[in-house]
N, C-alpha and C. Protein backbone atom coordinates (compact mmCIF):
# COMPACT_ATOMS: atom_id res chain seq x y z
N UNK A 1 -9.94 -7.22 6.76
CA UNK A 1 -9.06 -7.75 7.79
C UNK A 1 -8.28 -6.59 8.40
N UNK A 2 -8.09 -6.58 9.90
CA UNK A 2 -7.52 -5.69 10.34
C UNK A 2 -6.10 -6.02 10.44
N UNK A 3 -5.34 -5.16 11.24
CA UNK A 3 -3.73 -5.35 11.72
C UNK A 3 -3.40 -6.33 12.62
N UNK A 4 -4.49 -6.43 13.24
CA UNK A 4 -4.50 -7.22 14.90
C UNK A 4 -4.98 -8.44 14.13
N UNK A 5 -6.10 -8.75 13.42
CA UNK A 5 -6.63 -10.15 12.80
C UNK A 5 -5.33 -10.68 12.38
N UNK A 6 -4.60 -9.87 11.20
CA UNK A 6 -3.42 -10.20 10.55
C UNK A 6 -2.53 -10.90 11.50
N UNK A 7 -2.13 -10.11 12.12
CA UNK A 7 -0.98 -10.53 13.38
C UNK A 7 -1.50 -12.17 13.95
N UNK A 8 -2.65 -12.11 14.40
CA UNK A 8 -3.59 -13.35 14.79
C UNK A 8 -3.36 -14.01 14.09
N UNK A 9 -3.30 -13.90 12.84
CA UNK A 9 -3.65 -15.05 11.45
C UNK A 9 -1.86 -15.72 10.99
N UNK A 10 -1.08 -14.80 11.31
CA UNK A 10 0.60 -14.74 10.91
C UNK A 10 0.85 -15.56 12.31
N UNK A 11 0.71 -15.20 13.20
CA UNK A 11 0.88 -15.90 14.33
C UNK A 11 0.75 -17.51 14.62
N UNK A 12 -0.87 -17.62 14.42
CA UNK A 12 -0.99 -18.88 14.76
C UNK A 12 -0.36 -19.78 13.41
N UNK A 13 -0.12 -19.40 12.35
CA UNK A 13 0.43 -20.30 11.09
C UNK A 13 1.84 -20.28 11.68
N UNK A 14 2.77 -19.62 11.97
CA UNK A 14 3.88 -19.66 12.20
C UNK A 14 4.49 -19.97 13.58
N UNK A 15 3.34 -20.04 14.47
CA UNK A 15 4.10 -20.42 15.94
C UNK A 15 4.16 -19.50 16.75
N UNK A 16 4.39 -18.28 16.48
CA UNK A 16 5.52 -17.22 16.65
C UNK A 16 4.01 -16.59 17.52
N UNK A 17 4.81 -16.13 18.80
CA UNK A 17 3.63 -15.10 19.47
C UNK A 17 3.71 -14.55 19.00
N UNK A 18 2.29 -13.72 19.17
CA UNK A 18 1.35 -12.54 18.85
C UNK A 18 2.62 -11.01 19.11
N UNK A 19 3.26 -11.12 19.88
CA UNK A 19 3.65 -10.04 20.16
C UNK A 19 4.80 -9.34 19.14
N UNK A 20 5.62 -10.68 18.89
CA UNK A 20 6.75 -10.36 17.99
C UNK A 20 6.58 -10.56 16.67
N UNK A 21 4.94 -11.33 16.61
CA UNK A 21 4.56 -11.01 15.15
C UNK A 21 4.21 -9.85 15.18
N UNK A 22 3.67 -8.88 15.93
CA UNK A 22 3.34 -7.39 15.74
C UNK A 22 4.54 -6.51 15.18
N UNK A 23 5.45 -7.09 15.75
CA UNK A 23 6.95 -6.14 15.78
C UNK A 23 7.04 -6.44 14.39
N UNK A 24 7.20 -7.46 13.51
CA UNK A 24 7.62 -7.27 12.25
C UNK A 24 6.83 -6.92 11.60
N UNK A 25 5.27 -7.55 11.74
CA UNK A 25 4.23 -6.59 10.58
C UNK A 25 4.87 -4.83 10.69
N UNK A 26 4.53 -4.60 12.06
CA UNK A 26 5.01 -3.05 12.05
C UNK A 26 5.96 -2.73 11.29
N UNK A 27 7.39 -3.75 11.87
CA UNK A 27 8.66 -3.03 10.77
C UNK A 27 8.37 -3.01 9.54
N UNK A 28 7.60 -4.08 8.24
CA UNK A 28 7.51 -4.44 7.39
C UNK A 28 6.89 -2.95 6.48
N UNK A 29 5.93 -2.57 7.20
CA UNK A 29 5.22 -1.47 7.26
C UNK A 29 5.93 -0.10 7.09
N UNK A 30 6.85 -0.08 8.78
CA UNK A 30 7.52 1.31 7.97
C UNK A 30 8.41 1.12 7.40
N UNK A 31 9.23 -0.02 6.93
CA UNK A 31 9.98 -0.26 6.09
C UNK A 31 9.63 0.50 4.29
N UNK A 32 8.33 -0.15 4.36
CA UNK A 32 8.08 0.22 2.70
C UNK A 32 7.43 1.51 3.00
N UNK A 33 6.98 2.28 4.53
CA UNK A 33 6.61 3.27 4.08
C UNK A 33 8.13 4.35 3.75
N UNK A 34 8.78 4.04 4.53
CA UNK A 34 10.28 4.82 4.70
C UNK A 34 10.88 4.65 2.72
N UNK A 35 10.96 3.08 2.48
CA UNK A 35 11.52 3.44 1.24
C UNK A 35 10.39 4.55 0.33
N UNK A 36 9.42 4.15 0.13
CA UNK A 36 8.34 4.71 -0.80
C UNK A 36 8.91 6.28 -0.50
N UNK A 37 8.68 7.02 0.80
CA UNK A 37 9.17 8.18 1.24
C UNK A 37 10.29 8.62 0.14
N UNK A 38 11.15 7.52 0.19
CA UNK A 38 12.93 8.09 -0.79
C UNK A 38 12.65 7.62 -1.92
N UNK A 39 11.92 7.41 -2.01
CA UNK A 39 11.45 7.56 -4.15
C UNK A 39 11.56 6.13 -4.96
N UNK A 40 11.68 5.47 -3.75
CA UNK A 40 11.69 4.12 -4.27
C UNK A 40 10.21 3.01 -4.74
N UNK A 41 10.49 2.33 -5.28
CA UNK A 41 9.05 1.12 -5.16
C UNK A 41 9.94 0.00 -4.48
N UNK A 42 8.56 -0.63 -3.70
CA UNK A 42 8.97 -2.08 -3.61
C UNK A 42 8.71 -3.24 -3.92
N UNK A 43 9.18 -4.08 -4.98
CA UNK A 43 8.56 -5.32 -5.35
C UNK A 43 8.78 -6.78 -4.08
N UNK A 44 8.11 -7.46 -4.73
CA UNK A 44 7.79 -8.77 -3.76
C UNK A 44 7.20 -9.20 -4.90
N UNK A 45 8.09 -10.32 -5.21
CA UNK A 45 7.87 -11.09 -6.07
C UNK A 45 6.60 -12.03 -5.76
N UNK A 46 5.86 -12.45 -6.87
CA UNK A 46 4.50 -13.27 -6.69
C UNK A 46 3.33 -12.53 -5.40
N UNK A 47 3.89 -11.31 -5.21
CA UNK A 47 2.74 -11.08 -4.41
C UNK A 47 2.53 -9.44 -4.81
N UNK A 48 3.53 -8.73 -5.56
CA UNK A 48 2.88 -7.41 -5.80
C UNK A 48 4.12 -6.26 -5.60
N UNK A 49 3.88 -4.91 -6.45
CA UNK A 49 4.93 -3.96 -6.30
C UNK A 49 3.81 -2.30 -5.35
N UNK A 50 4.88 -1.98 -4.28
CA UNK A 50 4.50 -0.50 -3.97
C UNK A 50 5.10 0.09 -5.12
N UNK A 51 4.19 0.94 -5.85
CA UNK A 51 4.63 1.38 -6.48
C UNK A 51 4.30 3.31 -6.13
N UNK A 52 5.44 4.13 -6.93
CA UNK A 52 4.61 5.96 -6.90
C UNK A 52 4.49 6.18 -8.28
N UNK A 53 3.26 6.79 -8.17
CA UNK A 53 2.30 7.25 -9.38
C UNK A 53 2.62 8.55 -9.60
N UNK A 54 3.24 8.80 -10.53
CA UNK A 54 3.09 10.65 -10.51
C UNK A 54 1.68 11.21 -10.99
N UNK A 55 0.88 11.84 -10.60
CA UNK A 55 0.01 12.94 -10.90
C UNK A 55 0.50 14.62 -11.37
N UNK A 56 -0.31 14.66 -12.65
CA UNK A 56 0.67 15.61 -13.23
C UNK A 56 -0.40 16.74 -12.64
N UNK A 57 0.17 18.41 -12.72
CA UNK A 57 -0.09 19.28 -12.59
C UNK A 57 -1.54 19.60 -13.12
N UNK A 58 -2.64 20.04 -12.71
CA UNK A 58 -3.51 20.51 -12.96
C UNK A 58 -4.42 21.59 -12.15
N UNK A 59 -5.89 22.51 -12.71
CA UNK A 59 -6.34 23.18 -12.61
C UNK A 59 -7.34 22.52 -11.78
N UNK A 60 -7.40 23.34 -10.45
CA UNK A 60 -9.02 22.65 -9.66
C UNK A 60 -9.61 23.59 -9.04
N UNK A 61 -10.91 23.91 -8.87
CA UNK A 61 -12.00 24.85 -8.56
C UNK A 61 -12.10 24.71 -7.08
N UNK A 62 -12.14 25.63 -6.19
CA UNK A 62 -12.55 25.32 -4.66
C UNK A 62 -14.07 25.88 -4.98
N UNK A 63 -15.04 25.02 -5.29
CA UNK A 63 -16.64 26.14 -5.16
C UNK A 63 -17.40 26.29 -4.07
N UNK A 64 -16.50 26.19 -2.92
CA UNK A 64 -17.27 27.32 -1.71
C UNK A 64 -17.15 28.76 -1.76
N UNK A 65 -15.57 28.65 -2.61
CA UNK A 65 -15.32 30.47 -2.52
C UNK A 65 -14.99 30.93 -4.01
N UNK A 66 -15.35 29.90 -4.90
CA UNK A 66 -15.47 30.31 -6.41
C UNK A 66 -14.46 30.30 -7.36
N UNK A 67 -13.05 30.07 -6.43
CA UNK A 67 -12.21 30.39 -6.83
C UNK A 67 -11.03 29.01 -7.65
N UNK A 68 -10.32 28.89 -8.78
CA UNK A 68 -9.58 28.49 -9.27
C UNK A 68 -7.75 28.19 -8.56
N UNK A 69 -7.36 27.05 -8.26
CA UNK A 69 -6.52 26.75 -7.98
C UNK A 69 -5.46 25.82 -8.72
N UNK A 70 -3.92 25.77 -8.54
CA UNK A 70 -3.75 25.21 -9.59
C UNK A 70 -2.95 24.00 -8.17
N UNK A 71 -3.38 23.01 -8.45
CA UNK A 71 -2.63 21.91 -7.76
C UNK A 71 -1.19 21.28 -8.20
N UNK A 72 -0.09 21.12 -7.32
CA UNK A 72 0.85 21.05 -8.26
C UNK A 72 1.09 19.34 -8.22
N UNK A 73 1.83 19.30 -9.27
CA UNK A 73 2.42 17.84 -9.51
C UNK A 73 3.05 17.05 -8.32
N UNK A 74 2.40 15.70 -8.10
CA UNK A 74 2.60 14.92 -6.47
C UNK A 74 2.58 13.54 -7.09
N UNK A 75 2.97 12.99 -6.16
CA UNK A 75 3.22 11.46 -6.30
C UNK A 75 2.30 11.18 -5.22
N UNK A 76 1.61 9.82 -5.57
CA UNK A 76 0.89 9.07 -4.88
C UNK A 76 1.36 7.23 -4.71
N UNK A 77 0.85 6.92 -3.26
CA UNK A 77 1.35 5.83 -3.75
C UNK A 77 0.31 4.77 -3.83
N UNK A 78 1.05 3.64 -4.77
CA UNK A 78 -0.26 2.61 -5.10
C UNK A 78 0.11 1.40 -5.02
N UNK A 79 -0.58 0.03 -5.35
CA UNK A 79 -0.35 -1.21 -5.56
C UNK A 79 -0.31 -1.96 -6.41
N UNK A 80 0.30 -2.67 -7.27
CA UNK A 80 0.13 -2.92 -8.26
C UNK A 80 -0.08 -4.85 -7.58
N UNK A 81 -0.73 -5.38 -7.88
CA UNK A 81 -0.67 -6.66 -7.76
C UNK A 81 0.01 -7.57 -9.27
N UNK A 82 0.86 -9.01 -8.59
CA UNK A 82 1.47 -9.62 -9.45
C UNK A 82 0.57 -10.31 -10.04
N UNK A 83 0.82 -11.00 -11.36
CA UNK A 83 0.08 -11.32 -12.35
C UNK A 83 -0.59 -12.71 -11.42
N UNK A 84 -0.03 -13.61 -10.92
CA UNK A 84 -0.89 -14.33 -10.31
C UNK A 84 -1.29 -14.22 -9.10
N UNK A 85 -1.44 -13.36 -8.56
CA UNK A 85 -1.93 -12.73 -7.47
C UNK A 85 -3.38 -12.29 -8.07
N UNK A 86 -3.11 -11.49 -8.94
CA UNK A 86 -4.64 -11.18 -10.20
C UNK A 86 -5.58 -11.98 -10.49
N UNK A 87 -5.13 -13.32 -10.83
CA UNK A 87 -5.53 -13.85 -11.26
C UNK A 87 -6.16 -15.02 -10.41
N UNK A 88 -5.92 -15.27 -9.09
CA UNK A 88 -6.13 -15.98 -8.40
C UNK A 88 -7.40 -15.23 -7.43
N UNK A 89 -7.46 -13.84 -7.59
CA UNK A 89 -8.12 -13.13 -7.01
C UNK A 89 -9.39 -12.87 -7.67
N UNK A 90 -9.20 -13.16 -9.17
CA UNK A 90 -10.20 -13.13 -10.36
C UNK A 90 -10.93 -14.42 -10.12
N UNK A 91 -10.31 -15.58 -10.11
CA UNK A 91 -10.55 -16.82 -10.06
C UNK A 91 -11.74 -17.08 -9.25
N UNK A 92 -11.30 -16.27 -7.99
CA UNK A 92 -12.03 -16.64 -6.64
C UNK A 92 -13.81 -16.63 -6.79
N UNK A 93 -14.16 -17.07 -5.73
CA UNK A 93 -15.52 -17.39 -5.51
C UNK A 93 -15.92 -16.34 -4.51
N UNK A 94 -17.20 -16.10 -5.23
CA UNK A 94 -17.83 -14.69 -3.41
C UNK A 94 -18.95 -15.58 -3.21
């Protein structure tokens, strides 16, 4: 599903034109990207946490030029889905 389907799909359930449903998906968006940025997670209950992952420091090879690099310790960010969110997703039928 894209951004625009989404908006489509938020839209017609709620009434709300297309346009000013765009405006909040967007805010919603840099909202958690802005907190995630300041070191935060964000939960949403029954539907899932942004969470940052630390990746610890390690050794990595570039082998075009042979050479050993050491990558330093970064945060990534991820999703954790809520337990029935999991499970409803497990449930499902393909």
């Amino acid at each position: 599903m894209t951004k625009a389907e989404l908006v489509a799909v938020i839209a017609g359930k709620t009434g709300i034109d297309k346009a000013t449903t765009l405006v909040a998906v967007e805010a919603f968006m840099e909202t958690v990207k802005d907190t995630m940025i300041s070191g935060e997670n964000v939960y949403l209950r029954g539907f899932g946490s942004f969470i940052l992952k630390k990746r610890a420091q390690k050794t990595a090879r570039n082998i075009s030029k042979n050479v050993s690099i050491t990558v330093p310790e970064h945060n990534i960010p991820a999703f954790k889905p809520a337990k029935t969110f999991g499970t409803a997703i497990a449930k499902a039928k393909k």
